[in-house]
N, C-alpha and C. Protein backbone atom coordinates (compact mmCIF):
# COMPACT_ATOMS: atom_id res chain seq x y z
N UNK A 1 -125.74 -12.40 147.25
CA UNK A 1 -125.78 -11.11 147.88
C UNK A 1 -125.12 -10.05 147.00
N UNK A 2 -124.07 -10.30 146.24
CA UNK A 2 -123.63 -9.44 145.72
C UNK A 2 -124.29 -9.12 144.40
N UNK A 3 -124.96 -10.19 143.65
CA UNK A 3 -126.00 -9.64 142.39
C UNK A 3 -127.03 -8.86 142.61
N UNK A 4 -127.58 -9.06 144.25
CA UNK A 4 -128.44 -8.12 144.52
C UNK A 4 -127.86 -6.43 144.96
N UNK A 5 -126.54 -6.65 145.47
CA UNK A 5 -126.05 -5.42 145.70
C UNK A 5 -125.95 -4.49 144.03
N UNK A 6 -125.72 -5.22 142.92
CA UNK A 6 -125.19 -4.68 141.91
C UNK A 6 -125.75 -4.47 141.25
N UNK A 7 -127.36 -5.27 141.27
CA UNK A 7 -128.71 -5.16 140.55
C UNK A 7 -129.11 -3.58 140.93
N UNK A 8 -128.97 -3.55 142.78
CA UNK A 8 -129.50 -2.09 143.13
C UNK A 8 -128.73 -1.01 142.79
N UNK A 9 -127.29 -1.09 142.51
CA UNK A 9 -126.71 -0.05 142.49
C UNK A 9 -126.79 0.32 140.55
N UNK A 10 -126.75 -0.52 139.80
CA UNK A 10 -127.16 -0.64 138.47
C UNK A 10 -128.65 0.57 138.23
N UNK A 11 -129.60 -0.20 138.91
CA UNK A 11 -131.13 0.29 139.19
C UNK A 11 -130.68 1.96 139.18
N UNK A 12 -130.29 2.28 140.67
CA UNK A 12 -129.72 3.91 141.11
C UNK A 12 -129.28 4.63 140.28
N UNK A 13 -127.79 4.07 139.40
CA UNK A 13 -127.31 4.54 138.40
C UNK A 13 -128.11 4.93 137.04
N UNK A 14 -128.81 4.11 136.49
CA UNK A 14 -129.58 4.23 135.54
C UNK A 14 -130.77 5.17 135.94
N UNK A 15 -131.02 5.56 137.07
CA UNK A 15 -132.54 6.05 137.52
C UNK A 15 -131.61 7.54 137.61
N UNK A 16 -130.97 7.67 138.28
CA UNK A 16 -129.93 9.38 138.64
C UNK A 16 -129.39 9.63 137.33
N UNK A 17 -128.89 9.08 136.13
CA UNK A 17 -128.38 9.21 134.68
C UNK A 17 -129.64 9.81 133.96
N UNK A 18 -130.69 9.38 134.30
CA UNK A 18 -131.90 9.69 133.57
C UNK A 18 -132.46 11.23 134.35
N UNK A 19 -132.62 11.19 135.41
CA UNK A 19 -133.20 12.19 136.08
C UNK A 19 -131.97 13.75 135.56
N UNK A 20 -130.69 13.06 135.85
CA UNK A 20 -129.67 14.50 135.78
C UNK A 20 -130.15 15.06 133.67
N UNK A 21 -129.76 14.02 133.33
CA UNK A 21 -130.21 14.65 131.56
C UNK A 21 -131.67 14.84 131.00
N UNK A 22 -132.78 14.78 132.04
CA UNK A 22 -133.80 15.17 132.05
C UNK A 22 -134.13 16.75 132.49
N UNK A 23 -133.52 16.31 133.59
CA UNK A 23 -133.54 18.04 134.47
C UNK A 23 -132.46 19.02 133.92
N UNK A 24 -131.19 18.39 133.27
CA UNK A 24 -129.72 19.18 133.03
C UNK A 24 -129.01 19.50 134.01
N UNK A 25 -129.33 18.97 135.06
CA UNK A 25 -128.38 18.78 136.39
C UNK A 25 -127.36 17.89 136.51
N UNK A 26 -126.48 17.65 135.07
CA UNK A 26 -125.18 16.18 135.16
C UNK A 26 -124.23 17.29 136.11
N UNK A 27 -123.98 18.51 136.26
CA UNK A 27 -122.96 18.97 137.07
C UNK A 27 -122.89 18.58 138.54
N UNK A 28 -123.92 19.07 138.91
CA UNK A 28 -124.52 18.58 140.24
C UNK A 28 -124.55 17.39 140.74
N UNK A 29 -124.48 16.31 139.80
CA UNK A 29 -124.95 14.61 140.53
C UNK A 29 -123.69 14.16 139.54
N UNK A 30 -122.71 14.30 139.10
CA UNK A 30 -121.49 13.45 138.29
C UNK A 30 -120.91 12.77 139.40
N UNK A 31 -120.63 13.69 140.17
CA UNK A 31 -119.89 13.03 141.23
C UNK A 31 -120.46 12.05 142.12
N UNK A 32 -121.65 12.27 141.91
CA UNK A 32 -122.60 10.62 142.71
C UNK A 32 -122.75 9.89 141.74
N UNK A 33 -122.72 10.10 140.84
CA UNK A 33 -122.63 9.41 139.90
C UNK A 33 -121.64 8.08 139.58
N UNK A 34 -120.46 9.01 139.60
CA UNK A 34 -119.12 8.01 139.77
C UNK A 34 -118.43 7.80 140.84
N UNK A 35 -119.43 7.42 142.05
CA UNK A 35 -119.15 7.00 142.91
C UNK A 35 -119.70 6.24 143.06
N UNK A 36 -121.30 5.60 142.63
CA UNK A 36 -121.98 4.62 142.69
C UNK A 36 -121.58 3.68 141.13
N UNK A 37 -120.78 4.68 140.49
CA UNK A 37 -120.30 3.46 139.36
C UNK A 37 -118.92 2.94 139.97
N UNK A 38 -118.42 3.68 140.79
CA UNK A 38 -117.26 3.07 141.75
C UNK A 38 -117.36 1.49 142.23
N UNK A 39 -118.40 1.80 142.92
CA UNK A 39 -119.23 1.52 143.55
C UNK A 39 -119.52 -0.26 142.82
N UNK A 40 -119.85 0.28 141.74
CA UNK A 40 -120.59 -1.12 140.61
C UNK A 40 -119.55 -1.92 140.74
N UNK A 41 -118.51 -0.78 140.19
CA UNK A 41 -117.16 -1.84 139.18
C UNK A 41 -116.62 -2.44 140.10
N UNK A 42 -116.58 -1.91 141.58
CA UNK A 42 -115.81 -3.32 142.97
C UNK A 42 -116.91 -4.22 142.56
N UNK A 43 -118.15 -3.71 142.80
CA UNK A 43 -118.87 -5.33 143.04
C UNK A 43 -118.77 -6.19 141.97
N UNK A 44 -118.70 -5.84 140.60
CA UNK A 44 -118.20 -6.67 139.76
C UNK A 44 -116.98 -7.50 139.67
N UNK A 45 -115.97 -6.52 140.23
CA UNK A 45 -114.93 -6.92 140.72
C UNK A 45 -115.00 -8.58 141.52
N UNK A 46 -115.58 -7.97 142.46
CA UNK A 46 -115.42 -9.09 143.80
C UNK A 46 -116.65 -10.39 142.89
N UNK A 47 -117.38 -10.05 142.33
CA UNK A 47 -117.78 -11.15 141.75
C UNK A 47 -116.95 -12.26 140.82
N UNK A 48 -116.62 -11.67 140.16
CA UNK A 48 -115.14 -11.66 138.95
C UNK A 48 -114.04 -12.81 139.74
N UNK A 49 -113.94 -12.33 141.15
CA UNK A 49 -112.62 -12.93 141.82
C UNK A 49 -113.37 -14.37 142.60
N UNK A 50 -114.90 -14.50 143.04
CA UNK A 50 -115.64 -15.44 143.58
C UNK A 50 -115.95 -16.31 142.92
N UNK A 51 -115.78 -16.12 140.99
CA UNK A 51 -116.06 -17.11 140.66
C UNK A 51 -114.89 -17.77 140.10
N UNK A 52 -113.78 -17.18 139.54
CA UNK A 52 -112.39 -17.57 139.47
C UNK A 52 -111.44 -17.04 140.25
N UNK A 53 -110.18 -17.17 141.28
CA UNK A 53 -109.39 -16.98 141.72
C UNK A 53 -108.28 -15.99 141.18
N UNK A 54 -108.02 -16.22 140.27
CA UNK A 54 -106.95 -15.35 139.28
C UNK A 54 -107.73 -15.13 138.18
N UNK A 55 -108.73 -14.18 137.93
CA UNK A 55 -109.26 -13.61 136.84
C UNK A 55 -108.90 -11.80 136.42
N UNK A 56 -108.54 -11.71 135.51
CA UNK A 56 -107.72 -10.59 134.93
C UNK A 56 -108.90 -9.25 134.69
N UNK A 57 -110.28 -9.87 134.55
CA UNK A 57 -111.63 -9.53 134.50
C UNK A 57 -111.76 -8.62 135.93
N UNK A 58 -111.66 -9.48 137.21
CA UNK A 58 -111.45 -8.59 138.17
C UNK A 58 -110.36 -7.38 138.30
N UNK A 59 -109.39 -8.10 138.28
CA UNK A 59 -108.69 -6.94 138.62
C UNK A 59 -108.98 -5.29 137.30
N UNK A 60 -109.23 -5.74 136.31
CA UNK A 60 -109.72 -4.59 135.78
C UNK A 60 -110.80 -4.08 136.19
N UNK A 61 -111.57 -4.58 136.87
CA UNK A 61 -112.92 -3.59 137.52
C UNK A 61 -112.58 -3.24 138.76
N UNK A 62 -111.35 -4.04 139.56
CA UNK A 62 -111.21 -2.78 140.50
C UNK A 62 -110.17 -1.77 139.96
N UNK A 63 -109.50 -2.19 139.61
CA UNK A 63 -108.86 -0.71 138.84
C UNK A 63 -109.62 -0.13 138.44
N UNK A 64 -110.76 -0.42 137.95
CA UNK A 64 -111.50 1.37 137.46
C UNK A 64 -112.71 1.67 138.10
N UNK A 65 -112.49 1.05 139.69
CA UNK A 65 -113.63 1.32 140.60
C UNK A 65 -112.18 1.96 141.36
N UNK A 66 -111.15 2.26 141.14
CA UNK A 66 -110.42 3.08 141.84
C UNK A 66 -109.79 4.36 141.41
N UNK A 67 -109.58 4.04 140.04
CA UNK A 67 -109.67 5.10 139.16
C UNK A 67 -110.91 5.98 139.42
N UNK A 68 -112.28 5.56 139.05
CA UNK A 68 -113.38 6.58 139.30
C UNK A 68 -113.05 7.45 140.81
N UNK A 69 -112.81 6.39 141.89
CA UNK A 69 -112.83 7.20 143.32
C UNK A 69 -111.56 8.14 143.22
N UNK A 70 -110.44 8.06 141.97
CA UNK A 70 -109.27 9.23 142.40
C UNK A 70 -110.08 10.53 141.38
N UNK A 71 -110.98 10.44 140.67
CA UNK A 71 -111.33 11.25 139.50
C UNK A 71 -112.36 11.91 140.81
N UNK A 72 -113.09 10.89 140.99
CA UNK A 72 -114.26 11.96 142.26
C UNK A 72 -113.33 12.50 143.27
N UNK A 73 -112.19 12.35 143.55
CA UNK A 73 -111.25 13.02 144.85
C UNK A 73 -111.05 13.94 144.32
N UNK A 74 -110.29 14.20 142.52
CA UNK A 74 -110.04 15.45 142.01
C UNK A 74 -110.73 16.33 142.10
N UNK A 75 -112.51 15.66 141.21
CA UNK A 75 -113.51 17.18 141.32
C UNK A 75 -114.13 17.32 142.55
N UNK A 76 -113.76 16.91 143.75
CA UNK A 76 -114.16 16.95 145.21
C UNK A 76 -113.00 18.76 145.73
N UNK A 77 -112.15 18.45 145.14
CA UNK A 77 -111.50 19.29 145.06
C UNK A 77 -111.02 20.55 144.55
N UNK A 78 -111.47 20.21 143.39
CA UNK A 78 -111.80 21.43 142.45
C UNK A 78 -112.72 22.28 142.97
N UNK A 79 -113.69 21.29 143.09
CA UNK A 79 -115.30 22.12 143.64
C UNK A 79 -115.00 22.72 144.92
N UNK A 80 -114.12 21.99 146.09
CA UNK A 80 -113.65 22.98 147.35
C UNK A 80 -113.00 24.24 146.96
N UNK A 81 -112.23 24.50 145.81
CA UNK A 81 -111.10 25.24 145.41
C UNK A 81 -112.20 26.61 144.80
N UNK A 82 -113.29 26.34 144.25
CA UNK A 82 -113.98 27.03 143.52
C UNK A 82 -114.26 28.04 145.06
């Protein structure tokens, strides 16, 4: 379940990366952007931890599936502030 969750969110990412630098709309969609790479790096994460118990592999992908969500809180904010 979770390769299929990560296959689709992979798919999304790569399909919205292409569309924003096609059109020149990366301002507009960054922030969905790195939220569905948020998004990735847990599920990698939780894969990481399902197949070994103490893997160091995980915990670095949720750290930077949490990192991305404090970076999208910043420009969530910025953009309110504007």
């Amino acid at each position: 379940m979770l390769k299929k969750i990560r296959v689709i969110l992979a798919i999304i990412v790569v399909i919205l990366s292409m569309y924003a630098l096609l059109t020149d709309q990366t301002a507009y969609l960054i922030s969905y952007l790195m939220v569905l790479l948020a998004g990735l790096s847990l599920v990698m994460g939780l894969e990481e931890f399902k197949k070994t118990r103490n893997s160091v592999l995980g915990y670095v992908f949720i750290g930077t599936a949490l990192l991305c969500l404090s970076s999208v809180g910043d420009l969530f904010l910025i953009i309110i502030q504007k």
